[in-house]
N, C-alpha and C. Protein backbone atom coordinates (compact mmCIF):
# COMPACT_ATOMS: atom_id res chain seq x y z
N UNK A 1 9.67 -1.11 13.44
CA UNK A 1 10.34 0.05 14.00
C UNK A 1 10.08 1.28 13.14
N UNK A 2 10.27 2.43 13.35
CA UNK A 2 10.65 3.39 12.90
C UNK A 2 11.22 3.61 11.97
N UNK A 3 10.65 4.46 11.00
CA UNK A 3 12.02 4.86 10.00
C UNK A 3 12.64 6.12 10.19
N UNK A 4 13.12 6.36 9.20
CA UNK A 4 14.05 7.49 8.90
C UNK A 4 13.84 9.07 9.32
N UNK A 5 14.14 9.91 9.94
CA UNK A 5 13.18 11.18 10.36
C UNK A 5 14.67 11.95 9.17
N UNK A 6 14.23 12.80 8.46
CA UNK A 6 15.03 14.01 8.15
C UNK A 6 14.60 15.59 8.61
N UNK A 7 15.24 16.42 9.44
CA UNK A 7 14.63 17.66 9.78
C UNK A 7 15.83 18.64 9.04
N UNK A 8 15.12 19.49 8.27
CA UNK A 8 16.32 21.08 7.88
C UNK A 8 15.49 21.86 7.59
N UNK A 9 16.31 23.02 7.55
CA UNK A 9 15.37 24.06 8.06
C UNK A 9 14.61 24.39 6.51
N UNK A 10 13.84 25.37 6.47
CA UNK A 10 12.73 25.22 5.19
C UNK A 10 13.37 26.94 4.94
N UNK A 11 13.71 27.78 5.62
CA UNK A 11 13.91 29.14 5.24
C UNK A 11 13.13 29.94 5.17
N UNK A 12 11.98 29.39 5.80
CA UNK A 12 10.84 30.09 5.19
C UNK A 12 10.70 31.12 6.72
N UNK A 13 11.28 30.86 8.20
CA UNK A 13 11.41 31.36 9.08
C UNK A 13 12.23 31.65 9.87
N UNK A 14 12.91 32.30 11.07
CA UNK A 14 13.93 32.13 11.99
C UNK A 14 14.28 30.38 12.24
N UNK A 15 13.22 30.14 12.53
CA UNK A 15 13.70 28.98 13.29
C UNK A 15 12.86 27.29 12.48
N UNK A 16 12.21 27.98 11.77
CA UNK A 16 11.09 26.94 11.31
C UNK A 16 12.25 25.76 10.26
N UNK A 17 11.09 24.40 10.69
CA UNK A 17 12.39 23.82 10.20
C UNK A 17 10.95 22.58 8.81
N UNK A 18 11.32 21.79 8.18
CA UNK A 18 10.76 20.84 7.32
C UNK A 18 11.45 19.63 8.19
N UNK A 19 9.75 18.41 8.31
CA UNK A 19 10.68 17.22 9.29
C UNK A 19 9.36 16.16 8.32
N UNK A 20 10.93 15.52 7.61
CA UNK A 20 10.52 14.54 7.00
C UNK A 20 10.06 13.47 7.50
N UNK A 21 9.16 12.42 7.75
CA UNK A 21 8.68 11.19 8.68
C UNK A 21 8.00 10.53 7.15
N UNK A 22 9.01 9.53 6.39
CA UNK A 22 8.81 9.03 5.52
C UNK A 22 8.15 9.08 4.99
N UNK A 23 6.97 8.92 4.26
CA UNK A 23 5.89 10.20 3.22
C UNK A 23 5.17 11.74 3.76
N UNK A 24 5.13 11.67 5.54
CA UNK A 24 4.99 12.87 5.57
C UNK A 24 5.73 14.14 6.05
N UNK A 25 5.04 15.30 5.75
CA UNK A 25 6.14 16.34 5.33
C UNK A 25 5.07 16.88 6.80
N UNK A 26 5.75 17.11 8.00
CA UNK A 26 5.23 18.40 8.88
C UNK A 26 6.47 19.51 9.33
N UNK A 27 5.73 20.25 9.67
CA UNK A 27 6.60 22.18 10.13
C UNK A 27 7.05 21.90 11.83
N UNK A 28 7.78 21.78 11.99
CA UNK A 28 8.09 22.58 12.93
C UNK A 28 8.88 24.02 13.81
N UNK A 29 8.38 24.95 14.63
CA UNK A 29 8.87 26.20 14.82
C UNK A 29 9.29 25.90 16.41
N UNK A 30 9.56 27.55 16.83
CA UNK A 30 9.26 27.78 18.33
C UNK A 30 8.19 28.45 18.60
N UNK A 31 7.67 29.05 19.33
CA UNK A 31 6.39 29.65 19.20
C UNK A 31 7.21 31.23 19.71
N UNK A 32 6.57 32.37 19.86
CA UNK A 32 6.79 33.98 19.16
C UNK A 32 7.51 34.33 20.33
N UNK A 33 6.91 33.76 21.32
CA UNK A 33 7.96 34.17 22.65
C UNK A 33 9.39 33.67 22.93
N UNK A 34 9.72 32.74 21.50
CA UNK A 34 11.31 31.85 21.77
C UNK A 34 12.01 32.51 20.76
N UNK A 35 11.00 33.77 19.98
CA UNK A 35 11.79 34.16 18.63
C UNK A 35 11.04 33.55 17.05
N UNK A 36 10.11 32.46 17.24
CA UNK A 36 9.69 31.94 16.36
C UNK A 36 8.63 32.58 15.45
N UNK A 37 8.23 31.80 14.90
CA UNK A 37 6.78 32.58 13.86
C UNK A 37 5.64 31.35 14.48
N UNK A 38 5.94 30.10 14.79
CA UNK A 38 4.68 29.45 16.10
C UNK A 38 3.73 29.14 14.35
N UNK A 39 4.50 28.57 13.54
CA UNK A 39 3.54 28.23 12.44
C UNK A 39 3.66 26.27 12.68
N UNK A 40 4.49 26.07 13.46
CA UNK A 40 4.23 24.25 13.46
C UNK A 40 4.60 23.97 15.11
N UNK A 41 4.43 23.06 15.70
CA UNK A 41 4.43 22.70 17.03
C UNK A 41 5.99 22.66 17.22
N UNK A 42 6.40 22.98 18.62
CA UNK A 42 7.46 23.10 19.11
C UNK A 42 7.97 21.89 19.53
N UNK A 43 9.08 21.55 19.85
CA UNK A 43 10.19 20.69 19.63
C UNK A 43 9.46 19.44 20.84
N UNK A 44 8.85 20.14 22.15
CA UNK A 44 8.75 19.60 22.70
C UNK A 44 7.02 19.03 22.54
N UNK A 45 6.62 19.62 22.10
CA UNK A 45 5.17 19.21 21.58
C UNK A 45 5.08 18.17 20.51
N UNK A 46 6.41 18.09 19.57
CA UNK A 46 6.33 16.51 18.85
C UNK A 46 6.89 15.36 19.96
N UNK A 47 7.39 15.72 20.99
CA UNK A 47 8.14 14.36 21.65
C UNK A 47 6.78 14.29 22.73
N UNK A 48 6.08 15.33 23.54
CA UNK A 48 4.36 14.90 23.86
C UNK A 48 3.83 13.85 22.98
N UNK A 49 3.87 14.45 21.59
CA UNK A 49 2.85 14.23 20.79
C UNK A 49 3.17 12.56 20.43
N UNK A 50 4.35 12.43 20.22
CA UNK A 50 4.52 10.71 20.15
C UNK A 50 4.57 10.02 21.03
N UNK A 51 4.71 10.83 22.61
CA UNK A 51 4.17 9.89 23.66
C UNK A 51 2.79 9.33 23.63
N UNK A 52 2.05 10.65 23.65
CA UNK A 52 0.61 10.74 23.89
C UNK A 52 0.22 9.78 22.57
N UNK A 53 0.52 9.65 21.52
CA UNK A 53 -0.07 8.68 20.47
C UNK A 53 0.37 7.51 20.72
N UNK A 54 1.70 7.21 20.97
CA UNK A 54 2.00 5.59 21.56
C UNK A 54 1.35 5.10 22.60
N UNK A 55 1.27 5.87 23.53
CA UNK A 55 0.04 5.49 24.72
C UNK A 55 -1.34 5.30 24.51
N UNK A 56 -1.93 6.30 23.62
CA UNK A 56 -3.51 6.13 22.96
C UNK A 56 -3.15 4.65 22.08
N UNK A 57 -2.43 5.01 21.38
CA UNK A 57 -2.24 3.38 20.69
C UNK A 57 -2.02 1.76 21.12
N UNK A 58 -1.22 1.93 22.06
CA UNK A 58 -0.50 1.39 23.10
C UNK A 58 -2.08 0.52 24.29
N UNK A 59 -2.61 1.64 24.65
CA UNK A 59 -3.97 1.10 24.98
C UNK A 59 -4.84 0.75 24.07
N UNK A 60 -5.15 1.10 23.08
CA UNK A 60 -6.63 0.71 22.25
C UNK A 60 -6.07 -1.46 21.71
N UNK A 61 -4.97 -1.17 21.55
CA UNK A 61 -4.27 -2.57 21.19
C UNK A 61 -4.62 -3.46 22.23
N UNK A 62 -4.50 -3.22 23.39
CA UNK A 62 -4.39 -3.94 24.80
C UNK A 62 -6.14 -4.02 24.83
N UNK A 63 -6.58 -3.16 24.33
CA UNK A 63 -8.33 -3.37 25.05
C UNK A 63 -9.06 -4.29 23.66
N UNK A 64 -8.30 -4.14 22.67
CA UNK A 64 -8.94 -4.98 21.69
C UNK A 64 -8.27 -6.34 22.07
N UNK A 65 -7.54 -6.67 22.01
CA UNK A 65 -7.11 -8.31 22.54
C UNK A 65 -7.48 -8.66 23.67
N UNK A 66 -8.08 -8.18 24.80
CA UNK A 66 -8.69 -8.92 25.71
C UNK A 66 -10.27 -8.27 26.20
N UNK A 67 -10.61 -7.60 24.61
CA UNK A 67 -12.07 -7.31 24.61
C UNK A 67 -12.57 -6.78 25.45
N UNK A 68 -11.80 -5.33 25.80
CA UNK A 68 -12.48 -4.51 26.64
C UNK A 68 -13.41 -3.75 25.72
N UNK A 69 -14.66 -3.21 27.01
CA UNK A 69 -15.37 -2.18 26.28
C UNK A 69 -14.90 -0.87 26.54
N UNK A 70 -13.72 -0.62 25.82
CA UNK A 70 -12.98 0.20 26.04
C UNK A 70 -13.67 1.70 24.15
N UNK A 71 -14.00 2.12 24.82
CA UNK A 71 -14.90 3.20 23.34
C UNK A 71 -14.47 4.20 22.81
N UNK A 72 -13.32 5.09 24.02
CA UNK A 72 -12.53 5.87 23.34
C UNK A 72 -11.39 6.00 24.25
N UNK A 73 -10.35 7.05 23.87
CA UNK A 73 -8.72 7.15 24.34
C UNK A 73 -8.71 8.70 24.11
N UNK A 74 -8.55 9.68 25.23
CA UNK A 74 -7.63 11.01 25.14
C UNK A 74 -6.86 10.60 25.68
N UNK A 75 -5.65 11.38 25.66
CA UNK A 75 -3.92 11.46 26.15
C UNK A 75 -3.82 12.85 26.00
N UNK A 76 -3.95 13.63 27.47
CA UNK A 76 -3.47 14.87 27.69
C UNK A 76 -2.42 15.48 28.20
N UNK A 77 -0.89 16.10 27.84
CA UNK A 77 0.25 15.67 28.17
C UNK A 77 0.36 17.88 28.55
N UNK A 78 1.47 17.46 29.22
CA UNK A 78 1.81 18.94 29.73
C UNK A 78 3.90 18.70 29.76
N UNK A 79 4.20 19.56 29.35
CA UNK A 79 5.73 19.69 30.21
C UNK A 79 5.96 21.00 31.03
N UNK A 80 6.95 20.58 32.12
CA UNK A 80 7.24 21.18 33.23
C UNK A 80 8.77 21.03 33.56
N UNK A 81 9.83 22.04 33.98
CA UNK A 81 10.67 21.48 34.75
C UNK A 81 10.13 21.62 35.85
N UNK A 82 10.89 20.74 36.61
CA UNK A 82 10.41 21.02 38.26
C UNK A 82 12.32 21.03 38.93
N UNK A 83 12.31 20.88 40.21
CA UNK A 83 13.68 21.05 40.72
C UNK A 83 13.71 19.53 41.18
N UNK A 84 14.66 18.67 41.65
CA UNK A 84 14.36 17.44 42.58
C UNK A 84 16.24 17.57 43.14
N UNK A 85 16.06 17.44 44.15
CA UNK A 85 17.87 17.69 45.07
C UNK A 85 18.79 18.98 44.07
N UNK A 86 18.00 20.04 44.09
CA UNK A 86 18.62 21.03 43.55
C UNK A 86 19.22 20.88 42.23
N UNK A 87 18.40 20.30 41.28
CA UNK A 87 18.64 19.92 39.91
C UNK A 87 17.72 20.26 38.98
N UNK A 88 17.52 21.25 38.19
CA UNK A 88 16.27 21.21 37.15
C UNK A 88 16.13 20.03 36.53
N UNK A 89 14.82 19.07 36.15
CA UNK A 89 14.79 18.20 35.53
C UNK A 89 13.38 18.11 34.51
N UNK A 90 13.43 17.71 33.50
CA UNK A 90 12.37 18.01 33.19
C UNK A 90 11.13 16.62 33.44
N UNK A 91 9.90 17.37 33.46
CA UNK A 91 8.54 15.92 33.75
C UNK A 91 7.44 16.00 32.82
N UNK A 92 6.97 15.11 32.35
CA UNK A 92 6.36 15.43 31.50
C UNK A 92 4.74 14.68 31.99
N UNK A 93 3.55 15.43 32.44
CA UNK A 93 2.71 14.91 32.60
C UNK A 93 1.56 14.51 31.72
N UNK A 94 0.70 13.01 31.81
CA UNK A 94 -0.26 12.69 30.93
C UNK A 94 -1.32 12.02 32.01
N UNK A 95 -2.39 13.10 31.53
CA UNK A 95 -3.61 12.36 32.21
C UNK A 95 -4.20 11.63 30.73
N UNK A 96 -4.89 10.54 31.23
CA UNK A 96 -5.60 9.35 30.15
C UNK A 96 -7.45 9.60 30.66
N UNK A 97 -7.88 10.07 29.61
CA UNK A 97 -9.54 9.63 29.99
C UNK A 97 -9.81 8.62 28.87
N UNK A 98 -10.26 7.97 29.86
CA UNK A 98 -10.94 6.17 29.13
C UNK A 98 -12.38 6.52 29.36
N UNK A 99 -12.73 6.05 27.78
CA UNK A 99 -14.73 5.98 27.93
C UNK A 99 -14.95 4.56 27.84
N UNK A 100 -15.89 4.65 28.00
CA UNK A 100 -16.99 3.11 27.99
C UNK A 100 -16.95 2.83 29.50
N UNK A 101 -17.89 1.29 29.43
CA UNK A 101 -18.67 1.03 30.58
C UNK A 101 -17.02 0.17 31.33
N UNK A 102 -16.35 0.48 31.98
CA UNK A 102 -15.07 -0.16 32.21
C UNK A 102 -15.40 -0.38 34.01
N UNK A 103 -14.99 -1.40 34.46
CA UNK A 103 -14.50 -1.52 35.84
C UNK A 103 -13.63 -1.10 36.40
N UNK A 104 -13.62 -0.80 37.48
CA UNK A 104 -12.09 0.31 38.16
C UNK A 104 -11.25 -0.93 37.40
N UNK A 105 -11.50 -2.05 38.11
CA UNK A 105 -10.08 -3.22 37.95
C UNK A 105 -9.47 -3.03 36.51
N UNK A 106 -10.41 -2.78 35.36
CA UNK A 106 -10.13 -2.36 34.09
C UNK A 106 -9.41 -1.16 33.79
N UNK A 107 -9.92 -0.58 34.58
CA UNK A 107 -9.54 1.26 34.50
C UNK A 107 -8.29 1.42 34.92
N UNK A 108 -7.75 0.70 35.96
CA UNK A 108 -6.06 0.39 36.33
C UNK A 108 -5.20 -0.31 35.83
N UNK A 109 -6.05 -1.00 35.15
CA UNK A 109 -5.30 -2.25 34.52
C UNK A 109 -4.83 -1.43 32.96
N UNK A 110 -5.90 -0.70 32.60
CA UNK A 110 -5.20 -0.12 31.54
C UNK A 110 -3.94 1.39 31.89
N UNK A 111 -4.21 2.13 32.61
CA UNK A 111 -3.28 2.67 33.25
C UNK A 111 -1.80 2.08 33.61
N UNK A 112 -1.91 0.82 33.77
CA UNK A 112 -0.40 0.34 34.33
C UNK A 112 0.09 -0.22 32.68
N UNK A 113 -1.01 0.17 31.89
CA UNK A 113 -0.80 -0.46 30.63
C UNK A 113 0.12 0.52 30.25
N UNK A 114 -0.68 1.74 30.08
CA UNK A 114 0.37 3.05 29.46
C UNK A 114 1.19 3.69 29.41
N UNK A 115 1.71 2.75 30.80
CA UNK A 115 3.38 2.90 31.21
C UNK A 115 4.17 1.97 30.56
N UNK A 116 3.48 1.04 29.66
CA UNK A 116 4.07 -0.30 28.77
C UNK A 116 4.47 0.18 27.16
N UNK A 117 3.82 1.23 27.19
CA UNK A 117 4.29 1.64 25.87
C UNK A 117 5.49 2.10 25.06
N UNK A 118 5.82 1.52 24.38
CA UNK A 118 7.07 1.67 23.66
C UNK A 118 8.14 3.04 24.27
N UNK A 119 7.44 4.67 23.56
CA UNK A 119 7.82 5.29 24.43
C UNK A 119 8.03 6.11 25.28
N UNK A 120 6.96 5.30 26.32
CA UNK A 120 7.69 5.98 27.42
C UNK A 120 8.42 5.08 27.96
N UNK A 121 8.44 3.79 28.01
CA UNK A 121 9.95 2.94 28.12
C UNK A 121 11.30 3.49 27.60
N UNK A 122 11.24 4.45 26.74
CA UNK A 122 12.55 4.50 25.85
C UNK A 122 12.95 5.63 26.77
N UNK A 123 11.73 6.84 26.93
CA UNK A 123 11.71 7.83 27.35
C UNK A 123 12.39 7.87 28.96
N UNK A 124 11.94 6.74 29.42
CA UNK A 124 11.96 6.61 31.25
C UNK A 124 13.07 5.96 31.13
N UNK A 125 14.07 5.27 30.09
CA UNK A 125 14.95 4.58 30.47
C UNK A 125 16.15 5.45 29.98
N UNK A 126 17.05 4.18 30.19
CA UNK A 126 18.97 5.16 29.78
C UNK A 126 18.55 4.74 28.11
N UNK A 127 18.19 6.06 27.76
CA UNK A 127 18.43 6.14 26.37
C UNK A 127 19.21 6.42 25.52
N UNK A 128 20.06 5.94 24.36
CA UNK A 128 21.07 6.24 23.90
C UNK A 128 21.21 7.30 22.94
N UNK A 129 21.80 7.99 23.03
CA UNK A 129 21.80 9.20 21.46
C UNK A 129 23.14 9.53 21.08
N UNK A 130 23.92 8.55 20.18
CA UNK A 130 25.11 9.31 19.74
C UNK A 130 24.86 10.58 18.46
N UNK A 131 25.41 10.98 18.23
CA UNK A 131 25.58 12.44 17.37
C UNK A 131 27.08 12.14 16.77
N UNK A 132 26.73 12.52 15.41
CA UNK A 132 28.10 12.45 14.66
C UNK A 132 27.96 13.36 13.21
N UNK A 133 29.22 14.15 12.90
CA UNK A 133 29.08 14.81 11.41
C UNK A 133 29.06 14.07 10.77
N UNK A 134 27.94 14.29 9.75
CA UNK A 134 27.96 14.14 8.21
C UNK A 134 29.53 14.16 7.69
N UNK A 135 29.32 13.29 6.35
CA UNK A 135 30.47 13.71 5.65
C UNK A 135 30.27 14.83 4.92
């Protein structure tokens, strides 16, 4: 599993914050149009960004255990709200380009794969988040 994330802010901007992920140290901001200085990816571009890597990951695992000639993995992700019964909700889209010499039957088979990945299971399901003060 996962470890420990610590995020506070660094001071160094309005909004820019230091986000600890157990030895590494990355920035995150908003970008200039939210007020930010847009010096580290936005809030919603790290929760893309660990989709899109659990899914690239998520597949390359699946094509090495049943020896696909599977040669490379993009994960291209977008967010959007859209409306659905008069509700803003948000969607988050990922197209997958798969290289190598693959068969459609392969080419779907890994697709229904990348919906198996950790998370977007967590993501697509009732996910829990309590919140509580520090002492």
């Amino acid at each position: 599993m996962s470890g420990l994330v610590v995020v506070t802010e660094n001071g160094l901007g309005r909004y820019q914050q230091e986000v600890r992920a157990g030895q590494h140290r990355l920035i995150a901001d908003e970008p200039t149009d939210m007020g930010g200085a847009d010096a580290g990816p936005a809030p919603f571009d790290f929760l893309m960004s660990g989709l899109g890597a659990c899914t690239s990951m998520t597949l390359r695992m699946y094509a090495e255990r049943k020896d696909l000639p599977l040669t490379g993995i993009q994960v291209e992700l977008s967010h959007e709200k859209i409306e659905i019964d008069g509700s803003k909700r948000d969607q988050i889209n990922r197209t997958i380009k798969l290289d190598g010499p693959l068969s459609q039957e392969q080419r779907q088979r890994l697709l229904e794969i990348a919906g198996k990945c950790p998370v977007h299971r967590a993501l697509s399901g009732s996910i829990m988040l309590p919140c509580k003060l520090a002492e």
